[in-house]
PDB file of N, CA and C in Angstrom:
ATOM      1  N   UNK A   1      39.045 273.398  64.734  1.00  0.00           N
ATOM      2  CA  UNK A   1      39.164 273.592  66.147  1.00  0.00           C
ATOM      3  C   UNK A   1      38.214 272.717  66.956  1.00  0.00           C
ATOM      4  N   UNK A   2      37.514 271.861  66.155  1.00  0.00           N
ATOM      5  CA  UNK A   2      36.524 270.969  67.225  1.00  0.00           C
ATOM      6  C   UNK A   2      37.231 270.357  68.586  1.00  0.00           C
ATOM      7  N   UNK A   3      38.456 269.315  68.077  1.00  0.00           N
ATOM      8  CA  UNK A   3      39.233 268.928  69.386  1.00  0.00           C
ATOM      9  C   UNK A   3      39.759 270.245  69.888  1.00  0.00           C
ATOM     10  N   UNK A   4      39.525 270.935  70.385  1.00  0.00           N
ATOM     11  CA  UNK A   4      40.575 272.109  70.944  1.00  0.00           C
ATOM     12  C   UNK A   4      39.301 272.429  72.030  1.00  0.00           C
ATOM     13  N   UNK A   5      37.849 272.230  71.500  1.00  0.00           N
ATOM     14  CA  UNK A   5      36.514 272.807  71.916  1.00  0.00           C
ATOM     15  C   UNK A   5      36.434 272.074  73.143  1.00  0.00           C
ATOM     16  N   UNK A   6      36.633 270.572  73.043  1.00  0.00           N
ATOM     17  CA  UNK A   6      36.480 269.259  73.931  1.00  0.00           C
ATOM     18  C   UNK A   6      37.856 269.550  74.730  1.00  0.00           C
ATOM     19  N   UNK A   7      38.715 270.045  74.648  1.00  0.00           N
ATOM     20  CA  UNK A   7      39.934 270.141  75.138  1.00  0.00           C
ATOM     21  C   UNK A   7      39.969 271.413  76.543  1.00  0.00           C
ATOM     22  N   UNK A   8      39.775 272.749  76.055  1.00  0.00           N
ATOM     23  CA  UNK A   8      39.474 273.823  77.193  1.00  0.00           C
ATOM     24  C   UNK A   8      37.871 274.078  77.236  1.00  0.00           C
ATOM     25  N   UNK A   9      37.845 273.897  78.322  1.00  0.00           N
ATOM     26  CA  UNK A   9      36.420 273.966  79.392  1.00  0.00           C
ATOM     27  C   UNK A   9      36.015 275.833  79.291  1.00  0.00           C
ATOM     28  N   UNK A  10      35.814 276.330  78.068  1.00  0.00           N
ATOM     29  CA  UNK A  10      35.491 277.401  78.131  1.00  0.00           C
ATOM     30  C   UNK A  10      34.021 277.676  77.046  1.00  0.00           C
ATOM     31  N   UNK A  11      33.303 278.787  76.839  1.00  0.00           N
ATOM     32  CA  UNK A  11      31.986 278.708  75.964  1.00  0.00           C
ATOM     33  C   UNK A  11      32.697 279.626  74.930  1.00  0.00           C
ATOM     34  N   UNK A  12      32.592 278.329  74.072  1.00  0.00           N
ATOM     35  CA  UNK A  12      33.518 278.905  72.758  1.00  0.00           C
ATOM     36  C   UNK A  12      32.775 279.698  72.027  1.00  0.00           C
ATOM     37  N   UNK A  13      31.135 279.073  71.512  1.00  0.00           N
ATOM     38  CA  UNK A  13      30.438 280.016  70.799  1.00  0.00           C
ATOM     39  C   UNK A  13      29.899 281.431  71.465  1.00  0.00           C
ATOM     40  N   UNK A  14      29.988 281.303  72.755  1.00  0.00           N
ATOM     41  CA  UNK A  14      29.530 282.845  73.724  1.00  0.00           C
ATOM     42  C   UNK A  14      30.998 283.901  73.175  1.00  0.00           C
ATOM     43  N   UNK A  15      31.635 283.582  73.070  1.00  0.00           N
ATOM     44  CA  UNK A  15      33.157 283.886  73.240  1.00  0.00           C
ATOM     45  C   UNK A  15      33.229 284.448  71.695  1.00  0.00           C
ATOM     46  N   UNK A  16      33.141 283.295  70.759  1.00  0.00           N
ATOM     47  CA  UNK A  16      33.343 283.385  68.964  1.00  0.00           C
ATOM     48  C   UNK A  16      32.270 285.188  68.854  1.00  0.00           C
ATOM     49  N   UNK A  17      30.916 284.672  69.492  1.00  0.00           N
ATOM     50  CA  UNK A  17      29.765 285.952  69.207  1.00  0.00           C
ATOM     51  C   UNK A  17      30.735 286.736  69.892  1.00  0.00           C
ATOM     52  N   UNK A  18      30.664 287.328  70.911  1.00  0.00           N
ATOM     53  CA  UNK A  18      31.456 288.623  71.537  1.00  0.00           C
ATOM     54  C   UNK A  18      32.399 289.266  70.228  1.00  0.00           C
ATOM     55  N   UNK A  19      33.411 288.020  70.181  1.00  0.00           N
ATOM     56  CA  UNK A  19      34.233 288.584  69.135  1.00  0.00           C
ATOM     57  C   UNK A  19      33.699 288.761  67.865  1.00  0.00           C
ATOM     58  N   UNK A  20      32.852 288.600  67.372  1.00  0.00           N
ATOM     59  CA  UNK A  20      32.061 288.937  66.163  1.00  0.00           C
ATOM     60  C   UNK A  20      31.513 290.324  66.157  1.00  0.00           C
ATOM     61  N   UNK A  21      30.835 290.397  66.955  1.00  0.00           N
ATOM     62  CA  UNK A  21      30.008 291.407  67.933  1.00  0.00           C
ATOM     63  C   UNK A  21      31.345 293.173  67.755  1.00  0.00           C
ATOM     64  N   UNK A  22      32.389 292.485  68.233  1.00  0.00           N
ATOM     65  CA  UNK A  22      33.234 293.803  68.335  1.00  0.00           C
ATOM     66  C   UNK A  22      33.618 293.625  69.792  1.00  0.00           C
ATOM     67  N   UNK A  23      33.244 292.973  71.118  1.00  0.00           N
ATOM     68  CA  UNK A  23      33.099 292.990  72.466  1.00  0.00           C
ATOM     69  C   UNK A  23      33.864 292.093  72.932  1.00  0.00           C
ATOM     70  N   UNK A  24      34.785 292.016  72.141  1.00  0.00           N
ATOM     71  CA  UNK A  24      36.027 291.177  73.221  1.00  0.00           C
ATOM     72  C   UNK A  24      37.208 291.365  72.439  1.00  0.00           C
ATOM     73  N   UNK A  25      38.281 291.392  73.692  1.00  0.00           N
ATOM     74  CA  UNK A  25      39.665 292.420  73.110  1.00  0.00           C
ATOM     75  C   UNK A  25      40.090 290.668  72.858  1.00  0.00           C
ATOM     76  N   UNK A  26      40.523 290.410  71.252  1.00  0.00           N
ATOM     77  CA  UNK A  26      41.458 289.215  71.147  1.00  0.00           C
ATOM     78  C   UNK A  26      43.020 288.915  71.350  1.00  0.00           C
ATOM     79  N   UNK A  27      43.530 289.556  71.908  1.00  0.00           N
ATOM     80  CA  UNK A  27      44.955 289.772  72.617  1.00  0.00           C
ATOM     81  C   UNK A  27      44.714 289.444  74.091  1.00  0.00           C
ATOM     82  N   UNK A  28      43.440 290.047  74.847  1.00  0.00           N
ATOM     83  CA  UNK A  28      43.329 289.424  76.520  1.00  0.00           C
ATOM     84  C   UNK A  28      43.190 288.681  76.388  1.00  0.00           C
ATOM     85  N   UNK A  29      42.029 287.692  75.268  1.00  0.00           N
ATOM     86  CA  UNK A  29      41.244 286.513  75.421  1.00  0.00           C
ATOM     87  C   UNK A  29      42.679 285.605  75.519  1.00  0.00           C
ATOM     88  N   UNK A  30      43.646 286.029  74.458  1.00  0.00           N
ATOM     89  CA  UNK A  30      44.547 284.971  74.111  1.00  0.00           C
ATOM     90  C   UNK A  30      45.359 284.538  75.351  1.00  0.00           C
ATOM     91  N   UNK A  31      45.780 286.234  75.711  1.00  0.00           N
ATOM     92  CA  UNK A  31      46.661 286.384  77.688  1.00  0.00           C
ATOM     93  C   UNK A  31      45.859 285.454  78.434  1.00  0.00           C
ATOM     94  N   UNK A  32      44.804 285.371  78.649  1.00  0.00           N
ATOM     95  CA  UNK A  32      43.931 284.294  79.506  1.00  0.00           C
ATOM     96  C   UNK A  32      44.400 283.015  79.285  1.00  0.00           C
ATOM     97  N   UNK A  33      43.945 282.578  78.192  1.00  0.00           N
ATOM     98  CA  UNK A  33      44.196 281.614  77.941  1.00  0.00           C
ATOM     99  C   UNK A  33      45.515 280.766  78.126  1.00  0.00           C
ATOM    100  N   UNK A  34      46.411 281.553  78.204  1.00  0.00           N
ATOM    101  CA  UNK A  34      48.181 281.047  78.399  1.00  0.00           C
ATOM    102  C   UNK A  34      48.469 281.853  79.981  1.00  0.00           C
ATOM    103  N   UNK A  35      47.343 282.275  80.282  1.00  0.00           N
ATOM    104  CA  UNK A  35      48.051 282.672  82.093  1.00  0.00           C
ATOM    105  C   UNK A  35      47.381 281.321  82.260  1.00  0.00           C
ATOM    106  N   UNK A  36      46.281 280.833  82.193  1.00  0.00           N
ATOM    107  CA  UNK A  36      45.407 279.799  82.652  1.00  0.00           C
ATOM    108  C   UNK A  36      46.348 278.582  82.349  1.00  0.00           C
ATOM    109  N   UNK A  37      47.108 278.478  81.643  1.00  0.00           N
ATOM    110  CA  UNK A  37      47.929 277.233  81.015  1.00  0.00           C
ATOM    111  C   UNK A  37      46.744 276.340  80.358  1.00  0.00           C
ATOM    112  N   UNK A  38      45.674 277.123  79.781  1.00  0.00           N
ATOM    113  CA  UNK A  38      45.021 276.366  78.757  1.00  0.00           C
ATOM    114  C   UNK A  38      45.801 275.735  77.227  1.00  0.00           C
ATOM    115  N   UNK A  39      46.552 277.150  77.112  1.00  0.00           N
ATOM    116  CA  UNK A  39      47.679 277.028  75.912  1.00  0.00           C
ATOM    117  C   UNK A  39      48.675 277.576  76.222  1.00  0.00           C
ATOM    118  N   UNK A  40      49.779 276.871  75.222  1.00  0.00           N
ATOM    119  CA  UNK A  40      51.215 276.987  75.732  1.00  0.00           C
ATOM    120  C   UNK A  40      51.614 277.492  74.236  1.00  0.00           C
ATOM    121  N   UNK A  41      52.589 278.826  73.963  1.00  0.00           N
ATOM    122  CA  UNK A  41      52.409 279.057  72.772  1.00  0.00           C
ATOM    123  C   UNK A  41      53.946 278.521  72.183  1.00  0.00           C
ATOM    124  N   UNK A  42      54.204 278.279  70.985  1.00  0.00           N
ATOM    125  CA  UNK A  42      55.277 277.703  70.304  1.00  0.00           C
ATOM    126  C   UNK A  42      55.725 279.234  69.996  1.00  0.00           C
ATOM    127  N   UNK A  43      57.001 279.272  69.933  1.00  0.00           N
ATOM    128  CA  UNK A  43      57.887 280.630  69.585  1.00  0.00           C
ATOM    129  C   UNK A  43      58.492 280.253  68.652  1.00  0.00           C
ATOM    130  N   UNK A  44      58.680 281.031  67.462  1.00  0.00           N
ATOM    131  CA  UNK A  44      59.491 280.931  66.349  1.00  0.00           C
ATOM    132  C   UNK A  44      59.956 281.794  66.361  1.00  0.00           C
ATOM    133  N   UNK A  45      61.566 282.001  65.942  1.00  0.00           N
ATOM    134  CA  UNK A  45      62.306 283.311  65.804  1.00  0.00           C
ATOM    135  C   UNK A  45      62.521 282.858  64.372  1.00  0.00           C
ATOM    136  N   UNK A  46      62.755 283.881  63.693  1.00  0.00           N
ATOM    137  CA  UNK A  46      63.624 283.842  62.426  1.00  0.00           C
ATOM    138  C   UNK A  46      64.971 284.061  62.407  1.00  0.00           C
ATOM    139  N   UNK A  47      65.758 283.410  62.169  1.00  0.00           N
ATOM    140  CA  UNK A  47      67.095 283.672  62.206  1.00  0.00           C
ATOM    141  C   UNK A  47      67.779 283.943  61.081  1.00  0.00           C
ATOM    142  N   UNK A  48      68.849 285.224  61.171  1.00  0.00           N
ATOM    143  CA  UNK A  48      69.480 285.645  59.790  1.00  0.00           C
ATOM    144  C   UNK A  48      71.088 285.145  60.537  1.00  0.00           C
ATOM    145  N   UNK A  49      71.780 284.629  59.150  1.00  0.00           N
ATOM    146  CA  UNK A  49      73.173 284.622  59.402  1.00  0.00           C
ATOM    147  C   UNK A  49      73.586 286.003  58.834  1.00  0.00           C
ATOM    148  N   UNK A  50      74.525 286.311  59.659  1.00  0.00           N
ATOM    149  CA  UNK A  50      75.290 287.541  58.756  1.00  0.00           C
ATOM    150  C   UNK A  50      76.530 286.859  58.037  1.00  0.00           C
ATOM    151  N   UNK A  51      76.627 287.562  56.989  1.00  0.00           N
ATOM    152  CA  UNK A  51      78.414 286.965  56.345  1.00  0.00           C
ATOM    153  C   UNK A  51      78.079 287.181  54.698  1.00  0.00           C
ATOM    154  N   UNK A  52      78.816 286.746  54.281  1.00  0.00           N
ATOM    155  CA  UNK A  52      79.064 287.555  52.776  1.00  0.00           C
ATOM    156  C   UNK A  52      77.747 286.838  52.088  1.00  0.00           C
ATOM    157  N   UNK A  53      77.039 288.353  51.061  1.00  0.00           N
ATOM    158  CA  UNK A  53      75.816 288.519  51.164  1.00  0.00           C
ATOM    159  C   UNK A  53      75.931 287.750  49.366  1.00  0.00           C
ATOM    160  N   UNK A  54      77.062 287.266  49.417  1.00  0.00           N
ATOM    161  CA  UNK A  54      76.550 286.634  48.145  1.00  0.00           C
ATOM    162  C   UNK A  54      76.424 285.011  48.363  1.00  0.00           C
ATOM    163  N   UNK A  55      76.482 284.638  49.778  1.00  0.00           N
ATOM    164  CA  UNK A  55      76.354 283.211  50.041  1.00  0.00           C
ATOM    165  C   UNK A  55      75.067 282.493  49.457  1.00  0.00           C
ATOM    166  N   UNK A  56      74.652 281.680  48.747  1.00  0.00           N
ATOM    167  CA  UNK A  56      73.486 281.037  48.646  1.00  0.00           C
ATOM    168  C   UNK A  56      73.558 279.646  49.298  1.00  0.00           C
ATOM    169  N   UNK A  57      72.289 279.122  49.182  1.00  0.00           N
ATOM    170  CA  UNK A  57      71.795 277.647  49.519  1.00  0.00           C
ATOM    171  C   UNK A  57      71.644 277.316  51.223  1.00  0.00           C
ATOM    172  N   UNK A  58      71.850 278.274  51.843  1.00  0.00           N
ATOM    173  CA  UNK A  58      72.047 277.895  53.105  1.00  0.00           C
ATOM    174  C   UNK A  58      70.836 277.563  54.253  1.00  0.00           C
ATOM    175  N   UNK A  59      70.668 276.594  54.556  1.00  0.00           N
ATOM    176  CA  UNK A  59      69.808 276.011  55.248  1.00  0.00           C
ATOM    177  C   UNK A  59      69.162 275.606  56.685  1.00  0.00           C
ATOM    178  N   UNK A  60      68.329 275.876  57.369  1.00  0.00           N
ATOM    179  CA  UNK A  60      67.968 275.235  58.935  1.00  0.00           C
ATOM    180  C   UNK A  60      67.735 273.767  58.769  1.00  0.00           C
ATOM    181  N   UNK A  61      68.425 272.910  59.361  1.00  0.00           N
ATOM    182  CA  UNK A  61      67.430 271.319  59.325  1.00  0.00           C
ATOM    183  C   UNK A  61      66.489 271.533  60.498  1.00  0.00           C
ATOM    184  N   UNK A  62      66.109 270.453  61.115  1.00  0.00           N
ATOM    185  CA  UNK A  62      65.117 270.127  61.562  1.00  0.00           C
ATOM    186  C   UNK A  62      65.541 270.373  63.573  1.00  0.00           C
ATOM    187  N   UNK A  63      66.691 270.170  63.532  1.00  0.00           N
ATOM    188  CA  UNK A  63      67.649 270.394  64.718  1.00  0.00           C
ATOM    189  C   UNK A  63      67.960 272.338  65.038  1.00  0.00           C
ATOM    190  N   UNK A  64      67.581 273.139  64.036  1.00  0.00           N
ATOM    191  CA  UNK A  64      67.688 274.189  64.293  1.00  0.00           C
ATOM    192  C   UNK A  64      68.738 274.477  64.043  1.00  0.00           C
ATOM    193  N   UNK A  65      70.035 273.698  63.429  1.00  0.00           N
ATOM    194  CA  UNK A  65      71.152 273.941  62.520  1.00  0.00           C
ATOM    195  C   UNK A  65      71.234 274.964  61.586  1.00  0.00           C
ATOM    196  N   UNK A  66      72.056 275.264  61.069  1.00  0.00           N
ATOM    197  CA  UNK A  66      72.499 275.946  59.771  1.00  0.00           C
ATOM    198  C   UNK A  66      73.156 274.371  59.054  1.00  0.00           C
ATOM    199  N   UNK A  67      72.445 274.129  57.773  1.00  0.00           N
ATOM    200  CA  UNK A  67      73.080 273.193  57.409  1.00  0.00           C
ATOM    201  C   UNK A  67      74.056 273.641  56.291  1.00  0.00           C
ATOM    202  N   UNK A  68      75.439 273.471  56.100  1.00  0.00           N
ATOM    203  CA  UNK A  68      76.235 274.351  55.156  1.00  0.00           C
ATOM    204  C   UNK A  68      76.696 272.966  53.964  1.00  0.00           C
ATOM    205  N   UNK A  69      76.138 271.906  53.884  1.00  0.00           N
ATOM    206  CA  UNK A  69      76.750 271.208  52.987  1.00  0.00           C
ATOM    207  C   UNK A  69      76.282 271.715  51.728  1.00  0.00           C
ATOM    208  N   UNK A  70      75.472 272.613  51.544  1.00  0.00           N
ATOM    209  CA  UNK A  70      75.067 272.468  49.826  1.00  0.00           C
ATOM    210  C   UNK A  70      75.138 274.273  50.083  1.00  0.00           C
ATOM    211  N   UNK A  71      75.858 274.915  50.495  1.00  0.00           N
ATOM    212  CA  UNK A  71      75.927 276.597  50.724  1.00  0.00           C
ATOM    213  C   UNK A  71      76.811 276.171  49.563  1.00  0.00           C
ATOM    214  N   UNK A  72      77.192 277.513  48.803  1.00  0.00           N
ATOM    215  CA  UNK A  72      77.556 277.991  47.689  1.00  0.00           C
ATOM    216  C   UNK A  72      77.707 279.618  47.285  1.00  0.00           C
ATOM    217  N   UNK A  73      79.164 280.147  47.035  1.00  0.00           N
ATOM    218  CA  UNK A  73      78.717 281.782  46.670  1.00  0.00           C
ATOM    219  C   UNK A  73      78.667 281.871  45.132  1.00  0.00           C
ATOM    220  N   UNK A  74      77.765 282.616  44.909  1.00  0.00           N
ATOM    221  CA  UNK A  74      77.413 283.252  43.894  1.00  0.00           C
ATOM    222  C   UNK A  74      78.745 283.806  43.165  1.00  0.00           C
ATOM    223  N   UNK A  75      78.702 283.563  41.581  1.00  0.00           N
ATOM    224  CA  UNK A  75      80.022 284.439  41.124  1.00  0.00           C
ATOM    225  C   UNK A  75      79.969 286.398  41.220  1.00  0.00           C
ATOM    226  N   UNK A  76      80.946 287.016  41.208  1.00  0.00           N
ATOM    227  CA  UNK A  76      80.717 288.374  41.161  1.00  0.00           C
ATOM    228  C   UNK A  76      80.223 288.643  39.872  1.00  0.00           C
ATOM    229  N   UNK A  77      79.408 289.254  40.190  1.00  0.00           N
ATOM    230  CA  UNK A  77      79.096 290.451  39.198  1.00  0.00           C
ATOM    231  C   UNK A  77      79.577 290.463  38.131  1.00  0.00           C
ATOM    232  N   UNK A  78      79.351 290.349  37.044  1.00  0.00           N
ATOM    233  CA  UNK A  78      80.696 291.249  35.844  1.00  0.00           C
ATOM    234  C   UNK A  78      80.471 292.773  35.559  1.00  0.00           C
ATOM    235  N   UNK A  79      81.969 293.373  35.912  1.00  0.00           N
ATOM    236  CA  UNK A  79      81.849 294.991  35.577  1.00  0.00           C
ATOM    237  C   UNK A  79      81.980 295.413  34.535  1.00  0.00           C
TER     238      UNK A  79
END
């Protein structure tokens, strides 16, 4: 976190102690920080496809796709 230190104009080690200490809620500190537009946070969802649960191989590229060229179902079961 050194570049991040040089980056927001805040007293990181006053701040690090508190939170060591027990004396600072780390959920406000964080709210501050992104009301202030110090940080902007990245959102990841996980995404499930639904559909037959014996599908394998199925993939996100880099575009946030489902990539289906190498999907494949599984054989059934033997009864």
């Amino acid at each position: 976190m050194p570049l991040l230190q040089h980056c927001i104009p805040i007293d990181w080690q006053a701040d690090a102690a508190r939170w060591r200490n027990g004396e600072m809620n780390l959920a406000n500190w964080c709210q501050q920080l992104v009301a202030s537009k110090a940080m902007v946070p990245l959102i990841h969802h996980w995404l499930i496809i639904q559909g037959q649960r014996s599908m394998r191989g199925l993939r996100m590229n880099t575009l946030g796709w489902f990539d289906f060229k190498s999907a494949w179902f599984a054989p059934p079961d033997p009864e």
